[in-house]
N, C-alpha and C. Protein backbone atom coordinates (compact mmCIF):
# COMPACT_ATOMS: atom_id res chain seq x y z
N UNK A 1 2.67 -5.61 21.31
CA UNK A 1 3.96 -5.30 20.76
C UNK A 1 4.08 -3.80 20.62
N UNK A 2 5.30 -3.20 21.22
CA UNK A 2 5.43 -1.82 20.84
C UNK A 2 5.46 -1.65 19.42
N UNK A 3 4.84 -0.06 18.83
CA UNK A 3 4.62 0.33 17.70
C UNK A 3 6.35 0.39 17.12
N UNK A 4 6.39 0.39 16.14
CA UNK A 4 7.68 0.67 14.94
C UNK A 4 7.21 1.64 14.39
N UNK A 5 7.83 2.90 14.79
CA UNK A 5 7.35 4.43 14.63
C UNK A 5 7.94 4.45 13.45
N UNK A 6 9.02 4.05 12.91
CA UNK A 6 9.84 4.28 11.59
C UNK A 6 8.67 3.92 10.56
N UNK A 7 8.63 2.40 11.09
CA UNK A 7 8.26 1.49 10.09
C UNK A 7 6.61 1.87 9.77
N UNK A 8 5.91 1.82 11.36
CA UNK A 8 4.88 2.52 10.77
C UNK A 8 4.56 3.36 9.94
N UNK A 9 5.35 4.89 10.06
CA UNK A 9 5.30 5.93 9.48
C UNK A 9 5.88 5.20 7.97
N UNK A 10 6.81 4.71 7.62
CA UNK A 10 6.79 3.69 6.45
C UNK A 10 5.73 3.38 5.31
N UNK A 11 5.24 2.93 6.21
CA UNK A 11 4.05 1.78 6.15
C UNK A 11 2.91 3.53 5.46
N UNK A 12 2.79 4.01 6.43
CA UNK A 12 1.78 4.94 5.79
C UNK A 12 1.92 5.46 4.22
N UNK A 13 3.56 6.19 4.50
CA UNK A 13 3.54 7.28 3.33
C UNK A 13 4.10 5.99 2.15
N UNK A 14 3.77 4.63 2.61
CA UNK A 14 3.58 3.86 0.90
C UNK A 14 2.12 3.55 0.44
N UNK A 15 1.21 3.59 1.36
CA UNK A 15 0.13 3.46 1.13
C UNK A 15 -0.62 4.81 0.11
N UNK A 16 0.37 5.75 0.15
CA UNK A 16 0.05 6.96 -0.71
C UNK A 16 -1.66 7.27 -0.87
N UNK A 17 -1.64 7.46 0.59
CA UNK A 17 -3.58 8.02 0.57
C UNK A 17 -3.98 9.17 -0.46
N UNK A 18 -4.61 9.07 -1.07
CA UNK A 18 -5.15 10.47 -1.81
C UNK A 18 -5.59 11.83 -0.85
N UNK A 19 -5.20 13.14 -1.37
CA UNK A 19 -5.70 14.45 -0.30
C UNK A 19 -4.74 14.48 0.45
N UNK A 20 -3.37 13.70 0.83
CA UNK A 20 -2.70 13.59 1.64
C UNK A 20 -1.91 15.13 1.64
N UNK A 21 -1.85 15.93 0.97
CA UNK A 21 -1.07 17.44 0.91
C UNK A 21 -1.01 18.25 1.77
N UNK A 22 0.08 18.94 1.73
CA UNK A 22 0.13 19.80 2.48
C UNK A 22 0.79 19.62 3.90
N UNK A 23 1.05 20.47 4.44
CA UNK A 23 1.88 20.66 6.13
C UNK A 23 0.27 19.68 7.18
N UNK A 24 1.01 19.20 8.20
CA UNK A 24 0.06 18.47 9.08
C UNK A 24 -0.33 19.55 10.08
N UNK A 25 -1.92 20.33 10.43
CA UNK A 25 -1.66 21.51 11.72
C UNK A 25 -1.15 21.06 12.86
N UNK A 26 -0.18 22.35 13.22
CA UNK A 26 0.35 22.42 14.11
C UNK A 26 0.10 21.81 15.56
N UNK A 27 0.45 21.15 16.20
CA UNK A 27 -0.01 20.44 17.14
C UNK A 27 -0.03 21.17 18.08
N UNK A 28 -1.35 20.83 19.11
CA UNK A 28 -2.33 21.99 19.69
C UNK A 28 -2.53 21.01 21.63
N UNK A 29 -1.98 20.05 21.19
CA UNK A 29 -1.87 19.42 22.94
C UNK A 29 -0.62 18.29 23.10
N UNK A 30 -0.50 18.26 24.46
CA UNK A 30 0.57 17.20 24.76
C UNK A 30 -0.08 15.91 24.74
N UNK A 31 0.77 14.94 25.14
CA UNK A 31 0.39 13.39 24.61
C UNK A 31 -0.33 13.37 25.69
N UNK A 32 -0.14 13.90 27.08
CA UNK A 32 -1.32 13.34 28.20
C UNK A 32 -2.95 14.04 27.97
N UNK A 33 -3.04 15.07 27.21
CA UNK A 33 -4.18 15.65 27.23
C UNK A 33 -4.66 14.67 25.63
N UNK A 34 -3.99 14.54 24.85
CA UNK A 34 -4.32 13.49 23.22
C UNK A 34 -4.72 12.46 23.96
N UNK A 35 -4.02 11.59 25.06
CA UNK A 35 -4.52 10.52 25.55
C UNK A 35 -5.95 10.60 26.40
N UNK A 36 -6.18 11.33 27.10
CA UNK A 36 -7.24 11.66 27.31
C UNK A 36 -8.38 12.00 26.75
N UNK A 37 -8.08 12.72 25.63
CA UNK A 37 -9.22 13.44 24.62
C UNK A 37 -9.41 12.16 23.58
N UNK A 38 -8.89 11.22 23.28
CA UNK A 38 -8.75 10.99 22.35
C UNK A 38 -9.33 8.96 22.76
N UNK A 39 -8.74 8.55 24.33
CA UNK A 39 -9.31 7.42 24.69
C UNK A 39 -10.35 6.33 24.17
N UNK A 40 -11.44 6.89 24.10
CA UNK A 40 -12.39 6.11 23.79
C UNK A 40 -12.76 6.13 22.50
N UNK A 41 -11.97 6.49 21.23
CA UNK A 41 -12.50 6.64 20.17
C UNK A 41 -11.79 5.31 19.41
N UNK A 42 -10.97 4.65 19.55
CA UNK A 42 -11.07 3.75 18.92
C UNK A 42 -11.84 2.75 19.45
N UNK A 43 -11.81 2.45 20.85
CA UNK A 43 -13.06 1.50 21.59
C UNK A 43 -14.10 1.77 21.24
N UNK A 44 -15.14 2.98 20.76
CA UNK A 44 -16.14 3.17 20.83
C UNK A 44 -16.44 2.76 19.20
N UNK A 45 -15.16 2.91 18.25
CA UNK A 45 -15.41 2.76 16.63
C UNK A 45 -15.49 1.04 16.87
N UNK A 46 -14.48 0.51 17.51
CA UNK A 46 -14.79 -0.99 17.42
C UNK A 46 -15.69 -1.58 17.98
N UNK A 47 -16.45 -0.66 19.23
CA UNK A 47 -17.70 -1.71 19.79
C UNK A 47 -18.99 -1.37 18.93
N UNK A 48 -18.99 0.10 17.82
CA UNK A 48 -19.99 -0.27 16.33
C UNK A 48 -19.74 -1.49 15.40
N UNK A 49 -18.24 -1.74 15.10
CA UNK A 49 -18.08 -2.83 14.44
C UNK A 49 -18.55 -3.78 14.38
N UNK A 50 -18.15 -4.30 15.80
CA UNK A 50 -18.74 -5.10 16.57
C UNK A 50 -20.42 -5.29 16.09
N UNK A 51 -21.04 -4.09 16.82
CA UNK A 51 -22.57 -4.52 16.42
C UNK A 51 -22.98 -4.76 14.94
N UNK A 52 -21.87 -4.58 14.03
CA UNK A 52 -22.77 -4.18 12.69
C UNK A 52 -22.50 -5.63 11.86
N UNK A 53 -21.59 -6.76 13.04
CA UNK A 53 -20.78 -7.97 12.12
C UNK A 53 -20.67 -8.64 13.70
N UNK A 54 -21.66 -9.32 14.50
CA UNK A 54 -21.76 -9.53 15.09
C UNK A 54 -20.59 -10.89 15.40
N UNK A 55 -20.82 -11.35 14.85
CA UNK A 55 -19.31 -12.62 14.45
C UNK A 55 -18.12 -12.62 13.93
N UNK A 56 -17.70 -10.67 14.30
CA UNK A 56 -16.86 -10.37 14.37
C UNK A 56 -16.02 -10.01 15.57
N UNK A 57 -14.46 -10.15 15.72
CA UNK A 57 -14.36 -10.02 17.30
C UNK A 57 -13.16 -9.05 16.91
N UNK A 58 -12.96 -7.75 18.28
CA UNK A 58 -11.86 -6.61 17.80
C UNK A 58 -10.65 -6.97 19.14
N UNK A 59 -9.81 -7.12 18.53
CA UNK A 59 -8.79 -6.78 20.29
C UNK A 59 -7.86 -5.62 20.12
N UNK A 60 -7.62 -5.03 20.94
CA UNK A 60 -7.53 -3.25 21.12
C UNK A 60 -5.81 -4.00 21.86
N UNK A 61 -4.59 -3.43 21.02
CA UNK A 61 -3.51 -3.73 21.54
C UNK A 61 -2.76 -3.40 22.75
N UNK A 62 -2.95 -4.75 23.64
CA UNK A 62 -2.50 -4.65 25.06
C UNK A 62 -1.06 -3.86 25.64
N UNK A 63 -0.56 -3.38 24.23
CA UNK A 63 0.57 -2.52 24.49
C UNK A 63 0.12 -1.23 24.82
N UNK A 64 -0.76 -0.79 24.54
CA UNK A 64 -1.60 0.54 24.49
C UNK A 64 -0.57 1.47 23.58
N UNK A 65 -0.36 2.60 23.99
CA UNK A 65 -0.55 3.98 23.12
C UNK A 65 1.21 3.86 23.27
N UNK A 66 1.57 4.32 22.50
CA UNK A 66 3.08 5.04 21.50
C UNK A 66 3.24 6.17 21.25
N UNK A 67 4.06 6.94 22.14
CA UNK A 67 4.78 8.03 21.71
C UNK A 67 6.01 7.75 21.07
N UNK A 68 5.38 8.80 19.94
CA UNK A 68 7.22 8.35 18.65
C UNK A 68 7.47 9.75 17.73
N UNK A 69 8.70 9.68 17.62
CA UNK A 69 8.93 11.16 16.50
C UNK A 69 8.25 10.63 14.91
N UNK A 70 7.87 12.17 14.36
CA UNK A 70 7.46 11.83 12.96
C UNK A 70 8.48 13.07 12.64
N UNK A 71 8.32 13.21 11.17
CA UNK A 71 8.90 14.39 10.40
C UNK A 71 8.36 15.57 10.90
N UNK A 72 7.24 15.94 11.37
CA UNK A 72 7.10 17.14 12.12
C UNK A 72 7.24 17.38 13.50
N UNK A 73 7.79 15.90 14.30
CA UNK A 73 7.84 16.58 15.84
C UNK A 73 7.33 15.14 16.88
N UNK A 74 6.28 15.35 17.33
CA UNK A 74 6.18 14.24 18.08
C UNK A 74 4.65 14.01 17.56
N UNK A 75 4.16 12.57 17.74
CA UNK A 75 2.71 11.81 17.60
C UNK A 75 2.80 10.78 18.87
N UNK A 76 1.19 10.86 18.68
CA UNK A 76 0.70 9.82 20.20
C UNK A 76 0.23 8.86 19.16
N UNK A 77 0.16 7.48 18.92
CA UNK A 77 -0.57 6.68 18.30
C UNK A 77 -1.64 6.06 19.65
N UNK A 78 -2.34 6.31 19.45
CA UNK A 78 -3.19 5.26 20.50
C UNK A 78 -3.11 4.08 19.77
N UNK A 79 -3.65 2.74 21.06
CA UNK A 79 -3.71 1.73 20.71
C UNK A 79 -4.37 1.31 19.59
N UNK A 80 -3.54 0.05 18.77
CA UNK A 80 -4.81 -0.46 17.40
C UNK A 80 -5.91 -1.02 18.02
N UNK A 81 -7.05 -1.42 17.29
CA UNK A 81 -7.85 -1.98 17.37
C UNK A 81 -7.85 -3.40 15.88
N UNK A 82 -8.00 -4.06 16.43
CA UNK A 82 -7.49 -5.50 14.71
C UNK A 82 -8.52 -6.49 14.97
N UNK A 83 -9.27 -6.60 13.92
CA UNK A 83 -10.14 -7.86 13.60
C UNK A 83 -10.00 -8.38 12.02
N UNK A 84 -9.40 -9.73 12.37
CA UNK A 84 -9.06 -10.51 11.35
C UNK A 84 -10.06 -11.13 11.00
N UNK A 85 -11.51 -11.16 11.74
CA UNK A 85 -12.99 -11.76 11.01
C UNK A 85 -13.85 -10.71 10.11
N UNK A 86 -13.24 -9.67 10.18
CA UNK A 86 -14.97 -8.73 9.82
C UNK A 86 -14.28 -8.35 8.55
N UNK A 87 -15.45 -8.90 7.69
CA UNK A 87 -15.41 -8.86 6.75
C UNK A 87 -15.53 -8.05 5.34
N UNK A 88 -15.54 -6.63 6.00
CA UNK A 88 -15.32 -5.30 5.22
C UNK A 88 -13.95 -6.14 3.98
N UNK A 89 -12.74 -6.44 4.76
CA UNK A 89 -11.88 -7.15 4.13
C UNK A 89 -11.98 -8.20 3.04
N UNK A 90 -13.08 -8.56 2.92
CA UNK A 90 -13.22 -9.74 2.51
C UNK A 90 -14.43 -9.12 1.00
N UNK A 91 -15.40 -8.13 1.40
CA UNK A 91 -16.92 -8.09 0.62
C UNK A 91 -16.26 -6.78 0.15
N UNK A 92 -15.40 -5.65 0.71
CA UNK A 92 -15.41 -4.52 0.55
C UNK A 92 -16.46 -3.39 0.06
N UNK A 93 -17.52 -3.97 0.94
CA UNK A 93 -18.62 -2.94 1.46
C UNK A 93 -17.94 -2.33 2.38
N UNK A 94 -17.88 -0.96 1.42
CA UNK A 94 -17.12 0.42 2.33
C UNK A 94 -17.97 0.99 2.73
N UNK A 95 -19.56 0.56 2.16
CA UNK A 95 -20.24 1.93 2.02
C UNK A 95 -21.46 1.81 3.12
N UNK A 96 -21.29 0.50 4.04
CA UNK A 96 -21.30 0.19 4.73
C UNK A 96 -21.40 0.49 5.97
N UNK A 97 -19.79 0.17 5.99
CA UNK A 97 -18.86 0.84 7.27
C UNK A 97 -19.12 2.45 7.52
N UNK A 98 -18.88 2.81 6.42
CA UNK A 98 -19.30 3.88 6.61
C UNK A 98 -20.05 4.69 6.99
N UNK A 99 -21.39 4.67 6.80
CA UNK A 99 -22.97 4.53 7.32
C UNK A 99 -22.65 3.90 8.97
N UNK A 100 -22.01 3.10 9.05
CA UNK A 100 -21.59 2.76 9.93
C UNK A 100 -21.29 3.08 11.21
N UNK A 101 -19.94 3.95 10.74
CA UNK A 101 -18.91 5.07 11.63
C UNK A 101 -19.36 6.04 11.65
N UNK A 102 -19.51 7.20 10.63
CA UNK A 102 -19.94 7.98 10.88
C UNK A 102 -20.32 9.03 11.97
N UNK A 103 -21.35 7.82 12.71
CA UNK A 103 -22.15 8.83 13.63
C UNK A 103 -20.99 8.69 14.84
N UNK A 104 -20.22 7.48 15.04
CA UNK A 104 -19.31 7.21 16.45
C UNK A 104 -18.22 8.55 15.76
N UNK A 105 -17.49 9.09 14.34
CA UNK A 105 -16.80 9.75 14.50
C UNK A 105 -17.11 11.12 14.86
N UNK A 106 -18.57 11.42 14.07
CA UNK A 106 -18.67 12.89 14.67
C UNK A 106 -19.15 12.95 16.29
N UNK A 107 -19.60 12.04 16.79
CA UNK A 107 -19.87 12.40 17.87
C UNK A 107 -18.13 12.64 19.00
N UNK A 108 -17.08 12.10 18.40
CA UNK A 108 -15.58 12.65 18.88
C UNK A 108 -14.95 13.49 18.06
N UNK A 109 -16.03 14.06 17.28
CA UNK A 109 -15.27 15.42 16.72
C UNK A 109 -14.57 15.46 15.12
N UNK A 110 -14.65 13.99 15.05
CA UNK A 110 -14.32 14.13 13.34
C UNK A 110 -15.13 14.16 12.24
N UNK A 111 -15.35 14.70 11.22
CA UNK A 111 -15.69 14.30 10.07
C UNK A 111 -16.28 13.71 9.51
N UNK A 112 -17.67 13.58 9.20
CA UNK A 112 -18.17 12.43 8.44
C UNK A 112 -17.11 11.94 7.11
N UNK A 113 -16.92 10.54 7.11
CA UNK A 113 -16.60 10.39 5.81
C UNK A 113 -17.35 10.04 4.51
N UNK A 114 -17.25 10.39 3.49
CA UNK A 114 -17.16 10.50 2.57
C UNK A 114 -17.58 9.25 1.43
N UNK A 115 -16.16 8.54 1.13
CA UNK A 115 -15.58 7.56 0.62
C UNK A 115 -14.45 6.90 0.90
N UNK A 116 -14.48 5.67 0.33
CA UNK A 116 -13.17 4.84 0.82
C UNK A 116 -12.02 5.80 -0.02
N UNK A 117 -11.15 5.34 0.77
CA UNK A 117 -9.68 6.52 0.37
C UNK A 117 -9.05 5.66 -1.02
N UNK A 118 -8.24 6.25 -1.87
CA UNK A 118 -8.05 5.32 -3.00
C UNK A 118 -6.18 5.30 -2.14
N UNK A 119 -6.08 3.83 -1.83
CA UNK A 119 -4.93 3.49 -1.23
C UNK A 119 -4.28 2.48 -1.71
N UNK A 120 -3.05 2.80 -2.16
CA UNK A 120 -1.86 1.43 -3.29
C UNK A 120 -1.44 0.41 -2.29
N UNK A 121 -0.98 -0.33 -2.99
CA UNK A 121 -0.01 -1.21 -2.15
C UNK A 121 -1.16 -2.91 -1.43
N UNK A 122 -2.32 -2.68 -1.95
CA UNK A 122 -3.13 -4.07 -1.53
C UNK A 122 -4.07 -3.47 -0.89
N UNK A 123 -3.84 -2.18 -0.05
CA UNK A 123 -4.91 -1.77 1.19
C UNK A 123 -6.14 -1.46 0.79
N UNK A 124 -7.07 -1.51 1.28
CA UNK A 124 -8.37 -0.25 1.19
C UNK A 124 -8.66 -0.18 2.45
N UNK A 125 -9.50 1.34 2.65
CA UNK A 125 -9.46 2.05 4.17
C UNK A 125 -10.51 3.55 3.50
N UNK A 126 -10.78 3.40 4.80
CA UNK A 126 -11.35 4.97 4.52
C UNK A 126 -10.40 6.01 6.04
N UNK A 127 -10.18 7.37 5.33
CA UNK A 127 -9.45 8.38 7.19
C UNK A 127 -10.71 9.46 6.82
N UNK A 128 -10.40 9.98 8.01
CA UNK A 128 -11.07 11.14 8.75
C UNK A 128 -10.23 11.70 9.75
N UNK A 129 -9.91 13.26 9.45
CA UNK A 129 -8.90 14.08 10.31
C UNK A 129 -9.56 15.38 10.90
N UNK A 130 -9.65 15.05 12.79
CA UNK A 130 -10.23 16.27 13.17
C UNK A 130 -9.78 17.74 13.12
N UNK A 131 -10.08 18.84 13.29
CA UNK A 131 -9.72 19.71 13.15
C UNK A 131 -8.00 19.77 13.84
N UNK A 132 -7.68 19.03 15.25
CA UNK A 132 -6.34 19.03 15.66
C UNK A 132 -5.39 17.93 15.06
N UNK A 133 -5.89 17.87 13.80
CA UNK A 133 -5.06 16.85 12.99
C UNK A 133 -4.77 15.87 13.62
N UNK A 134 -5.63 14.92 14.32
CA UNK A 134 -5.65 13.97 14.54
C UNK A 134 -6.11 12.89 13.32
N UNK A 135 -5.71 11.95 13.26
CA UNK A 135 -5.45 11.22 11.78
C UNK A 135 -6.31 9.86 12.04
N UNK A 136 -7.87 9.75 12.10
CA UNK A 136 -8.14 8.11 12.29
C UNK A 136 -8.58 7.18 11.03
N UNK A 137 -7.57 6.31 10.93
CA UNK A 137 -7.76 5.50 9.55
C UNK A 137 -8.21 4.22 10.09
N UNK A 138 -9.27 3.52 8.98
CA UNK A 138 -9.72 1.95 9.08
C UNK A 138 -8.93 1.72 7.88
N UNK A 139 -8.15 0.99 7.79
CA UNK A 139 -7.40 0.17 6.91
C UNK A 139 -8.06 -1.40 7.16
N UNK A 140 -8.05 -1.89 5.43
CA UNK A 140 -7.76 -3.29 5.22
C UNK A 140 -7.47 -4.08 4.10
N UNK A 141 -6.51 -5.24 4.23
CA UNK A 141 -5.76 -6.10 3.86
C UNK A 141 -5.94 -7.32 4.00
N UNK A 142 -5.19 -7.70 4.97
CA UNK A 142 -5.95 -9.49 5.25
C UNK A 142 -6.68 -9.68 6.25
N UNK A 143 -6.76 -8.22 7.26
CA UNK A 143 -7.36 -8.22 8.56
C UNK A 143 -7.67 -6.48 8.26
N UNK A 144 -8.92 -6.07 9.25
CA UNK A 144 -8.88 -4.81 9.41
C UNK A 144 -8.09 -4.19 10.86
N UNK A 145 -8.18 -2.78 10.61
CA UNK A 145 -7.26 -2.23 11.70
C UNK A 145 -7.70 -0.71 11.57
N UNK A 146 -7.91 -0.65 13.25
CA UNK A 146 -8.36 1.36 13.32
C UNK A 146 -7.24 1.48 14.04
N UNK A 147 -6.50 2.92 13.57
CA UNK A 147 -5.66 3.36 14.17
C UNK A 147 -5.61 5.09 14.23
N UNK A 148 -5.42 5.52 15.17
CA UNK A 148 -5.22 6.97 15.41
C UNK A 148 -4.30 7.39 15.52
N UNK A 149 -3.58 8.65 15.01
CA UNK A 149 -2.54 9.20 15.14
C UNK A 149 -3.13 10.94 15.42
N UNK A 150 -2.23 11.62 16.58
CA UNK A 150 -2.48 12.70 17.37
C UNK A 150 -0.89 13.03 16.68
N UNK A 151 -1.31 14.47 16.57
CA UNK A 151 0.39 15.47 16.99
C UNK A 151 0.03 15.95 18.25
N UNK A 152 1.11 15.74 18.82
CA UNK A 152 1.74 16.43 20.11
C UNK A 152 2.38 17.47 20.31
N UNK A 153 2.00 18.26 21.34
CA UNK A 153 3.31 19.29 21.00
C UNK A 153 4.68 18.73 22.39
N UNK A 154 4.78 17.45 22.50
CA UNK A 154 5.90 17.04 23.41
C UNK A 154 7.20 17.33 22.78
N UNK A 155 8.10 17.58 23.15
CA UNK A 155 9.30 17.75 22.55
C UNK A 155 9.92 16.84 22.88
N UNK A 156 10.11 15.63 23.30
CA UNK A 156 10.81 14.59 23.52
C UNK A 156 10.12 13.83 23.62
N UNK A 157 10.68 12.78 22.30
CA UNK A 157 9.55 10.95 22.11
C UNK A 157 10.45 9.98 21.54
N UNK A 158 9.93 9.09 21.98
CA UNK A 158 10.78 7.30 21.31
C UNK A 158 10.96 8.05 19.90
N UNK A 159 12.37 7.36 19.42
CA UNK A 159 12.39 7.25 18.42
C UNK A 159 12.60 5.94 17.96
């Protein structure tokens, strides 16, 4: 299913992540070079999942990637990744996952994290934002979900 750029973006700024302040940096590539740079990082976060919850299964959305306007301009969402078995959702061992990810995020350039993010609205998740403000959050609710968000510097996107 194509992304709901509104609704998504919605969807985020109610989840009211903590640290969220401030201007997003300036976006530093177009959506074909984000898509490129950026490819294998949710496949590579879900095939750790995968190993760490073996009777867990991820499917990476056959719509693939979304270009859409935000309040600053344009974003690439790459495709989700969603597993409604793994049970981070369920035990909320963050600390876990975390130990977890880690090593798959810095090895694409982001951030070790930390801690789970303190997020309203039902969710828990932990993000990590690379230096080109690229935005990758594990959210969960009744299912988990990795999703990435890139700024672009495209000047024309779905709205």
């Amino acid at each position: 299913m194509r992304r709901n750029v509104a609704t998504a973006a919605g969807v985020l700024l109610a989840l009211g992540l903590a640290g969220c302040s401030g201007a997003s940096p300036a976006a530093t590539i177009d959506s074909s070079e984000a898509a490129s740079t950026y490819s294998s990082v949710i496949a590579d976060l879900s095939a750790r999942l995968a190993e760490t919850e073996a009777d867990s299964t991820w499917t990476i959305d056959p719509e693939g990637d979304d270009l859409g306007s935000t309040a600053d301009g344009c974003s690439l969402w790459l495709a989700d990744a969603t597993s409604d078995d793994f049970t981070v959702t369920e035990t909320g061992d963050w600390a876990s996952l975390i130990d977890a990810v880690n090593p798959v995020l810095e090895e694409h350039g982001f951030p070790a994290v930390t801690e789970e993010d303190d997020i309203k609205g039902g969710y828990r998740g932990i993000r990590s934002v690379d230096d080109a403000g690229a935005e990758l959050r594990i959210l969960a609710k009744s299912e988990t979900q990795i999703t990435l968000e890139v700024p672009v510097t495209d000047t024309e996107c779905d709205d």
